[in-house]
C-alpha atoms as a PDB file:
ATOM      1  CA  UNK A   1      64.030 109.816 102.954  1.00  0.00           C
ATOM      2  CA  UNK A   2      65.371 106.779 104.701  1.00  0.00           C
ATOM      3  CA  UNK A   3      64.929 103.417 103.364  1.00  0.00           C
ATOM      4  CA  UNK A   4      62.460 100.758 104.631  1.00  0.00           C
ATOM      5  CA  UNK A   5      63.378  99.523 107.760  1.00  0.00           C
ATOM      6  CA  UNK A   6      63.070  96.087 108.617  1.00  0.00           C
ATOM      7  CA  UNK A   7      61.561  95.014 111.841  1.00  0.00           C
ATOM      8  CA  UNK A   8      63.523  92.790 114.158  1.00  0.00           C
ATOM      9  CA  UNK A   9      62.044  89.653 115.953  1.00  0.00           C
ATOM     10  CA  UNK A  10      59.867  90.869 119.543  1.00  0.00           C
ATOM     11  CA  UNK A  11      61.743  90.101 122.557  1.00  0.00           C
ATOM     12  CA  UNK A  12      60.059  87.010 123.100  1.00  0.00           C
ATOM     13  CA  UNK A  13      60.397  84.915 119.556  1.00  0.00           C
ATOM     14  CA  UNK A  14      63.390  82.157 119.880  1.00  0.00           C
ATOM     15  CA  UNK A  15      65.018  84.200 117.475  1.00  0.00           C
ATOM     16  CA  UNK A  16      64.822  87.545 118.860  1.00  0.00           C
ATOM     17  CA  UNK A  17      68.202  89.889 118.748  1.00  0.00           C
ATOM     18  CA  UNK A  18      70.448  89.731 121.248  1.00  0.00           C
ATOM     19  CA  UNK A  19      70.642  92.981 123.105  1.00  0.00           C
ATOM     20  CA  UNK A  20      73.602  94.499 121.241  1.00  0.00           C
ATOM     21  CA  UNK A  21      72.036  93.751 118.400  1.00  0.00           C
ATOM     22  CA  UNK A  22      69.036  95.216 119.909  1.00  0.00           C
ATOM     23  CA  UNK A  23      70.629  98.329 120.497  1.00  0.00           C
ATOM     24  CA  UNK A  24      72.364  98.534 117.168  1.00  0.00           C
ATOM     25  CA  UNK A  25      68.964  98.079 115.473  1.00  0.00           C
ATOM     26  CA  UNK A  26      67.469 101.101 117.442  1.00  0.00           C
ATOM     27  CA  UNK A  27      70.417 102.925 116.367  1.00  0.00           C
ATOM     28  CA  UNK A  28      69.784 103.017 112.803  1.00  0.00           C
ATOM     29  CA  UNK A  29      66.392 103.451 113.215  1.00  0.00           C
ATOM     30  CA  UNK A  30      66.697 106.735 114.500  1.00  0.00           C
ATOM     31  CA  UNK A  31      69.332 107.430 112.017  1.00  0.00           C
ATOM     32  CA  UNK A  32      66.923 107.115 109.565  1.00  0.00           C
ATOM     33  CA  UNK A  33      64.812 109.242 111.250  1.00  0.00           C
ATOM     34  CA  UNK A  34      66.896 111.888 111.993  1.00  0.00           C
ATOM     35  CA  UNK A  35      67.833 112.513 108.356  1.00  0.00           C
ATOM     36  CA  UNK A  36      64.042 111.909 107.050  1.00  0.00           C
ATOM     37  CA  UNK A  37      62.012 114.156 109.766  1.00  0.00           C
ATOM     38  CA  UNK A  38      65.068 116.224 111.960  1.00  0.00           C
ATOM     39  CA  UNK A  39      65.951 115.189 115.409  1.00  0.00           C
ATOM     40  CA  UNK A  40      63.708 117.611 116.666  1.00  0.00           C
ATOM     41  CA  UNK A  41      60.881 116.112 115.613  1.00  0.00           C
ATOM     42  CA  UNK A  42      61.825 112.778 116.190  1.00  0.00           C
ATOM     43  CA  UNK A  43      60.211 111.168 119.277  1.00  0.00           C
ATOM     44  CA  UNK A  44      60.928 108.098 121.516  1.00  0.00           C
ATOM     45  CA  UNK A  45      57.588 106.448 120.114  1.00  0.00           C
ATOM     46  CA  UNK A  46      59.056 107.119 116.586  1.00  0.00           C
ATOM     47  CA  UNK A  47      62.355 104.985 117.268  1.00  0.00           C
ATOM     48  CA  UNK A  48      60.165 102.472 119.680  1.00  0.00           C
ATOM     49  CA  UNK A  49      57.545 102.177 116.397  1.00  0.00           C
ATOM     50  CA  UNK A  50      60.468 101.504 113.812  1.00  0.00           C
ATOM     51  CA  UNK A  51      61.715  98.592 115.733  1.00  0.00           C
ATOM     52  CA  UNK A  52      58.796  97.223 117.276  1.00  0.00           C
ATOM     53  CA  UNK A  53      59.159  98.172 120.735  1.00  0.00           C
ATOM     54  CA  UNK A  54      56.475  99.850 122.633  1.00  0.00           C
ATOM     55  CA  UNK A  55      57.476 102.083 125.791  1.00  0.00           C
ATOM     56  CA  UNK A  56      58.644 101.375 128.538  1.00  0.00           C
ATOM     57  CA  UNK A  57      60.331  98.298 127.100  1.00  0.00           C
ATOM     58  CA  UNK A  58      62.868 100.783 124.456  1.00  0.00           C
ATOM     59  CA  UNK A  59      63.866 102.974 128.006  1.00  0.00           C
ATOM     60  CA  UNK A  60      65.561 100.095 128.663  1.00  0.00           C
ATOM     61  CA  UNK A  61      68.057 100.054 125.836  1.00  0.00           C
ATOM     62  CA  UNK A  62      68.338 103.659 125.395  1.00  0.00           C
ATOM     63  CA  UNK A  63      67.620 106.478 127.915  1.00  0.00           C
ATOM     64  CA  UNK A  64      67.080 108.975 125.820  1.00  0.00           C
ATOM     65  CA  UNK A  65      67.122 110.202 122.229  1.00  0.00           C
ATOM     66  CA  UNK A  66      69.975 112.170 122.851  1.00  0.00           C
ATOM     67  CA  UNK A  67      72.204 109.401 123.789  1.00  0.00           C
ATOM     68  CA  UNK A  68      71.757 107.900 120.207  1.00  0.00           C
ATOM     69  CA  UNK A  69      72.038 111.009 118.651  1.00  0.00           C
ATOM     70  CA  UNK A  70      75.341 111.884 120.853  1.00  0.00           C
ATOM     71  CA  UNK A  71      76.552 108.200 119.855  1.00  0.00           C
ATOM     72  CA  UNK A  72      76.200 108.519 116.261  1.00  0.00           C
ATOM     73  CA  UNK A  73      78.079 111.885 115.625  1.00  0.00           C
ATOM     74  CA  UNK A  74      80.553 110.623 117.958  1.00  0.00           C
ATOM     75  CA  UNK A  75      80.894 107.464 116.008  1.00  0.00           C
ATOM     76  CA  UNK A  76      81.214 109.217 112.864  1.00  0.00           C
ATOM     77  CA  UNK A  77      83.938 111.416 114.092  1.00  0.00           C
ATOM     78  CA  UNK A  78      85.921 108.285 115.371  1.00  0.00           C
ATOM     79  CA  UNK A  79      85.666 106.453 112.175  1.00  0.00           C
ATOM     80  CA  UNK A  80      86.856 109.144 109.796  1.00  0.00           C
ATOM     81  CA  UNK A  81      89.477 109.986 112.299  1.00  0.00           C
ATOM     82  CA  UNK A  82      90.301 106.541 112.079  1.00  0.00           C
ATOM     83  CA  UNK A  83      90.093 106.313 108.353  1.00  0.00           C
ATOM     84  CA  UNK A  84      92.553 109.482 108.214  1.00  0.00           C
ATOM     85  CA  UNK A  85      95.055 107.795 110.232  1.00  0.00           C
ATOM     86  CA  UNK A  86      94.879 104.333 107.895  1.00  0.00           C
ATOM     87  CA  UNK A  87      95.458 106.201 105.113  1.00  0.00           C
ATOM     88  CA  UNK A  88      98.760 108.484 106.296  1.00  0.00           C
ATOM     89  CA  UNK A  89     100.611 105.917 107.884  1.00  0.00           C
ATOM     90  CA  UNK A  90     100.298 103.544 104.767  1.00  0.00           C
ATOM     91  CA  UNK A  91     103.152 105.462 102.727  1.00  0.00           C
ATOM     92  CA  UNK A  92     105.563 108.102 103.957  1.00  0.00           C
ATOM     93  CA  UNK A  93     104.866 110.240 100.736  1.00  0.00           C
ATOM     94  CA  UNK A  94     103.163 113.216 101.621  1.00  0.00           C
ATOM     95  CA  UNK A  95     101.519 113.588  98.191  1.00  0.00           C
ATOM     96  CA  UNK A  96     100.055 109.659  98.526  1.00  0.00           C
ATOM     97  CA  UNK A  97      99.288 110.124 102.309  1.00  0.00           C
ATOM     98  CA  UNK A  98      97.199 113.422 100.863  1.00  0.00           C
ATOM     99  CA  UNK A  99      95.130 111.777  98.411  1.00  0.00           C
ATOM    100  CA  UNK A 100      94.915 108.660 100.525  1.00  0.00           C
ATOM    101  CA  UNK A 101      93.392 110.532 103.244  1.00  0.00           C
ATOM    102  CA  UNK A 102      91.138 112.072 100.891  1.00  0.00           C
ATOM    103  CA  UNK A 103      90.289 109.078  99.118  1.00  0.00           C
ATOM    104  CA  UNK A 104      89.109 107.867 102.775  1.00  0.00           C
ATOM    105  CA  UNK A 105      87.058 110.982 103.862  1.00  0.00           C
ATOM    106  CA  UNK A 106      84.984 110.772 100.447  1.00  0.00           C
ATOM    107  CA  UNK A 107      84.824 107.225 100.483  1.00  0.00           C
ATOM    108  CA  UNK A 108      82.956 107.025 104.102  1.00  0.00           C
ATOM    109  CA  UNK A 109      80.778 110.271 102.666  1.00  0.00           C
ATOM    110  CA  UNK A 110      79.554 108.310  99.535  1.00  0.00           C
ATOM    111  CA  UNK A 111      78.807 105.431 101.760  1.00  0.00           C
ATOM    112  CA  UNK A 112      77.483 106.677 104.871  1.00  0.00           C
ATOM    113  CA  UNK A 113      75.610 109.377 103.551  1.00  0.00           C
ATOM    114  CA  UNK A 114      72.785 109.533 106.450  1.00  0.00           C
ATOM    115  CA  UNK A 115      75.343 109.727 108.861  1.00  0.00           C
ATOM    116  CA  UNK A 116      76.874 112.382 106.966  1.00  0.00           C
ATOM    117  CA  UNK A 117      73.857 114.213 106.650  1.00  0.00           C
ATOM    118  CA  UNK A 118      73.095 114.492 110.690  1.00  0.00           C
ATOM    119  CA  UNK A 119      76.052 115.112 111.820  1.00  0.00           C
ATOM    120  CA  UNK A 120      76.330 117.987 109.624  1.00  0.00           C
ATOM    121  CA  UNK A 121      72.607 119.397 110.201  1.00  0.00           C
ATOM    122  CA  UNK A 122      72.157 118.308 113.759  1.00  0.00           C
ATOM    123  CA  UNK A 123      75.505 119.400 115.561  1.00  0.00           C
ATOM    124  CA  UNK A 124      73.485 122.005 117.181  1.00  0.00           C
ATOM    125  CA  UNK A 125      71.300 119.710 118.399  1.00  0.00           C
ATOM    126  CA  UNK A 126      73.813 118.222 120.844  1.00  0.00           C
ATOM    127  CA  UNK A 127      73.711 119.147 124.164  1.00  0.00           C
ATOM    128  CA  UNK A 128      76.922 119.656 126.604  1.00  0.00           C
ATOM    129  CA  UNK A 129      79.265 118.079 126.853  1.00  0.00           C
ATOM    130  CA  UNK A 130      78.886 115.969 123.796  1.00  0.00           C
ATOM    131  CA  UNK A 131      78.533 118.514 121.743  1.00  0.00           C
ATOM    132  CA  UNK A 132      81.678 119.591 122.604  1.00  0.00           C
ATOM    133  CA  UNK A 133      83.730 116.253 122.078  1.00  0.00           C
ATOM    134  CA  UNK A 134      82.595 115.825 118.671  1.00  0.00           C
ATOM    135  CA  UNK A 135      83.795 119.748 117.858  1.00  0.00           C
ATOM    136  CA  UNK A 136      87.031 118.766 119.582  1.00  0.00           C
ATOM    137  CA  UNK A 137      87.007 115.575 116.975  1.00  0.00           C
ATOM    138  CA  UNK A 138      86.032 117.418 114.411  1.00  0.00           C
ATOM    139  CA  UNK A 139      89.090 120.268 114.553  1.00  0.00           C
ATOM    140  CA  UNK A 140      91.228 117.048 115.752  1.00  0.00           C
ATOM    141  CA  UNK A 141      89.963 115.562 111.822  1.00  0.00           C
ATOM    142  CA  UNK A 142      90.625 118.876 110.195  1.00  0.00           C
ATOM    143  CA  UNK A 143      93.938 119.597 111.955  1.00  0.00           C
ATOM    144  CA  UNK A 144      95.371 116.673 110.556  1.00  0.00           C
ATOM    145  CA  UNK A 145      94.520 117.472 107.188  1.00  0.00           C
ATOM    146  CA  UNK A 146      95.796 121.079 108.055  1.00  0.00           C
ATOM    147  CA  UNK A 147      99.325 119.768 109.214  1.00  0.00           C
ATOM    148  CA  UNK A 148      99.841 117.323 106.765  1.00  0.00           C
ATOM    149  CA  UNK A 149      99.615 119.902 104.031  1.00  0.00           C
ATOM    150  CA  UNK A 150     102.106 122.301 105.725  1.00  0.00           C
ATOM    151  CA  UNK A 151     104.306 119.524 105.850  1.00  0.00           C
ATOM    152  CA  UNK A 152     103.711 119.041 102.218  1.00  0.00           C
ATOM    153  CA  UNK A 153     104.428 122.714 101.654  1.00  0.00           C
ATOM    154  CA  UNK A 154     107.305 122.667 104.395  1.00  0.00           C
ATOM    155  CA  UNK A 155     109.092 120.244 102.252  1.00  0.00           C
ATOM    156  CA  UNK A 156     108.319 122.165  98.897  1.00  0.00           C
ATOM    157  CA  UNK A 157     105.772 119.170  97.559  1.00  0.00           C
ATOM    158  CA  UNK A 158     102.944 121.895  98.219  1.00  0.00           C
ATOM    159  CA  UNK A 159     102.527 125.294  97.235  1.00  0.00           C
ATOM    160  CA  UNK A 160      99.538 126.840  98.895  1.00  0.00           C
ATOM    161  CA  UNK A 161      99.155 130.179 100.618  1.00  0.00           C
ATOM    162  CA  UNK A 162      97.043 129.126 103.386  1.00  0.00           C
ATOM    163  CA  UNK A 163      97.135 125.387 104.679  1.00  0.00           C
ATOM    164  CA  UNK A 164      93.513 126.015 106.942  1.00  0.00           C
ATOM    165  CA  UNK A 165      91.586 126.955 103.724  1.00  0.00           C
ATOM    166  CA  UNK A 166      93.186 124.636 101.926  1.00  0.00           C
ATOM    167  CA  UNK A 167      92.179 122.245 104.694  1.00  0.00           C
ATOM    168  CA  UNK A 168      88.154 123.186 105.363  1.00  0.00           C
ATOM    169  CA  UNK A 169      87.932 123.230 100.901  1.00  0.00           C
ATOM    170  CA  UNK A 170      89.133 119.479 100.766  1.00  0.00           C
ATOM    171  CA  UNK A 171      86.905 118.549 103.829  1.00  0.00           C
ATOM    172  CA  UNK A 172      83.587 120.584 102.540  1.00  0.00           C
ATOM    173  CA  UNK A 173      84.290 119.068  98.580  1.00  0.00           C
ATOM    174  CA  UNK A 174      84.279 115.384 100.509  1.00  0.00           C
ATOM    175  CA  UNK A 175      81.534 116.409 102.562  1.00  0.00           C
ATOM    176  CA  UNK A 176      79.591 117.354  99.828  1.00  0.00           C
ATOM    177  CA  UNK A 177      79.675 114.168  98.394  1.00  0.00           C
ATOM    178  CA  UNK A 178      76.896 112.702 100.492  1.00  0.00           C
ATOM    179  CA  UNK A 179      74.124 114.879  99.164  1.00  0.00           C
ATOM    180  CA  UNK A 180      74.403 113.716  95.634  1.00  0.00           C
ATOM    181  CA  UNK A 181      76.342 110.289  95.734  1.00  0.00           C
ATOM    182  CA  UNK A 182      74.267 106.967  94.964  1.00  0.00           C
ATOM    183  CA  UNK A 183      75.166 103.916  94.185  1.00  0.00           C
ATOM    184  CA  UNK A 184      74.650 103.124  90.137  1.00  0.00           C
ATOM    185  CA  UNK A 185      75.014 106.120  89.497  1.00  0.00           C
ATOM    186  CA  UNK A 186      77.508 107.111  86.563  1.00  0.00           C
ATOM    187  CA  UNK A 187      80.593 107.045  88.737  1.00  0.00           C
ATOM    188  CA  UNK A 188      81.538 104.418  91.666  1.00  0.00           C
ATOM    189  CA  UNK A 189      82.417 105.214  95.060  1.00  0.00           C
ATOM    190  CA  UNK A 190      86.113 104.118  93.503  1.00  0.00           C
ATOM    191  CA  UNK A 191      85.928 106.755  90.574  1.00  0.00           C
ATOM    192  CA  UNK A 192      84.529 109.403  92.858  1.00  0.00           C
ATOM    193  CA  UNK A 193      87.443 109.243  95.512  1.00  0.00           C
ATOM    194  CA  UNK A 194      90.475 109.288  93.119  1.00  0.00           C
ATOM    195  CA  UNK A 195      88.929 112.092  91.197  1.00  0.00           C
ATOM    196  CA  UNK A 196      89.197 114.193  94.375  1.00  0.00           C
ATOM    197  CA  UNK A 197      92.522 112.687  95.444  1.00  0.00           C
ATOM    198  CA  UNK A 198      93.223 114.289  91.891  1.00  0.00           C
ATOM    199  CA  UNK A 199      91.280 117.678  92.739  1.00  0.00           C
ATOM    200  CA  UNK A 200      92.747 118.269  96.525  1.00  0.00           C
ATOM    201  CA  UNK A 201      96.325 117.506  95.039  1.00  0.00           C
ATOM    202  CA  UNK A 202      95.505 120.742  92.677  1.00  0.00           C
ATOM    203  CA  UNK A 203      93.965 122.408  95.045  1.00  0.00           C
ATOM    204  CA  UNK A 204      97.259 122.803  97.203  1.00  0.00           C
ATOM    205  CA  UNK A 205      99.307 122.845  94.024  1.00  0.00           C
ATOM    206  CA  UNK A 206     101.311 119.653  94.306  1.00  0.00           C
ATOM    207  CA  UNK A 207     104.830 119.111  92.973  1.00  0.00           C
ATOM    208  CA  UNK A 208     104.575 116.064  89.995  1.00  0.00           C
ATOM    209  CA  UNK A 209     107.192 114.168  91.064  1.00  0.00           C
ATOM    210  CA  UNK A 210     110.188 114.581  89.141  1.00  0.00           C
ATOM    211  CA  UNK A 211     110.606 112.568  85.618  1.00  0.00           C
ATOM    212  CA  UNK A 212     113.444 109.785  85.698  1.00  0.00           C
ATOM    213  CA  UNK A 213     116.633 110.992  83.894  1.00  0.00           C
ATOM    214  CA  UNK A 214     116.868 109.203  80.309  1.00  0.00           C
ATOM    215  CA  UNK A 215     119.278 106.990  80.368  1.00  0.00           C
ATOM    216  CA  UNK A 216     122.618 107.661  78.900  1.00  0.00           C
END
């Protein structure tokens, strides 16, 4: 269930919320929504309620409950995309740019785990043609996963028979992450992350680097 959500200040208080802020407020409202009662069953009034806006007045931030659904996935996509791309262009080892980009992808799932949790349940809830650009993100996120372990196994730092399923396991163990994670629990975000940089190096059977020659 989503947290409490805090209501901003009415349009007409001297410190009411700029309308970006406006906007970003409705946003995460019907995030929290989304994950607590489905899209589906989530109405404009809903969103309007959790923010304190009554009808007509919300239409004019957001047309439609599609848009915000269509600009969170799409958000999500971008960031982890972006996240991926941090992490393998900060080294030129392929076995640090792997559990790097790893680290990132469960990182954002242990912290972002409502987001995590609608885009996963409610991509069929997307309608055309955003629906299709967050698939085209998505196999743009799990291609580059997919081509940086061939490279790794290209180069002989990887064994692994296929580099797709190799791929879609490291993505779904990430992904996973964000239906049990929570903060206190026994392990930190930190802990989590490098224990599946550890697992996904396994899982494509990385090379240990090679031990220094003793010295003569």
């Amino acid at each position: 269930m989503p947290e409490a959500y805090e209501r901003p200040h009415s349009p007409g208080d001297p410190g009411a919320a700029p309308p970006d802020d406006r906007r970003a407020a409705i946003r995460v409202a019907a995030l929290r929504l989304f994950a607590a009662q489905g899209y589906r069953a989530t109405t404009m009034a809903d969103i309007g309620a959790a923010v304190g806006i009554r009808g007509p007045s919300l239409y004019k931030h957001v047309a439609a409950k599609h848009e915000l659904l269509a600009e969170i996935m799409v958000a999500t996509m971008e960031r982890l995309i972006e996240g991926f791309r941090a992490a393998t262009t900060s080294t030129d080892d392929v076995r640090e740019q792997l559990r790097r980009a790893v680290e990132a992808h469960v990182r954002y799932h242990a912290h972002n785990r409502l987001e995590a949790f609608v885009g996963n349940r409610e991509i069929g809830s997307l309608e055309r043609p955003d629906q299709a650009r967050v698939l085209r993100r998505r196999g743009d996120y799990e291609g580059g996963f997919r081509r940086l372990i061939e490279r790794g196994a290209a180069s002989g730092d990887f064994a692994v028979r296929s580099a797709r399923l190799a791929s879609y396991s490291i993505l779904d163990m990430g992904i996973g992450v964000a239906t049990w994670f929570h903060e206190g629990g026994e392990f930190s975000a930190d802990q989590v992350a490098y224990q599946y940089g550890d697992l996904a190096l396994r899982m494509v059977g990385a090379v240990p680097p090679a031990a220094p020659s003793p010295a003569p």
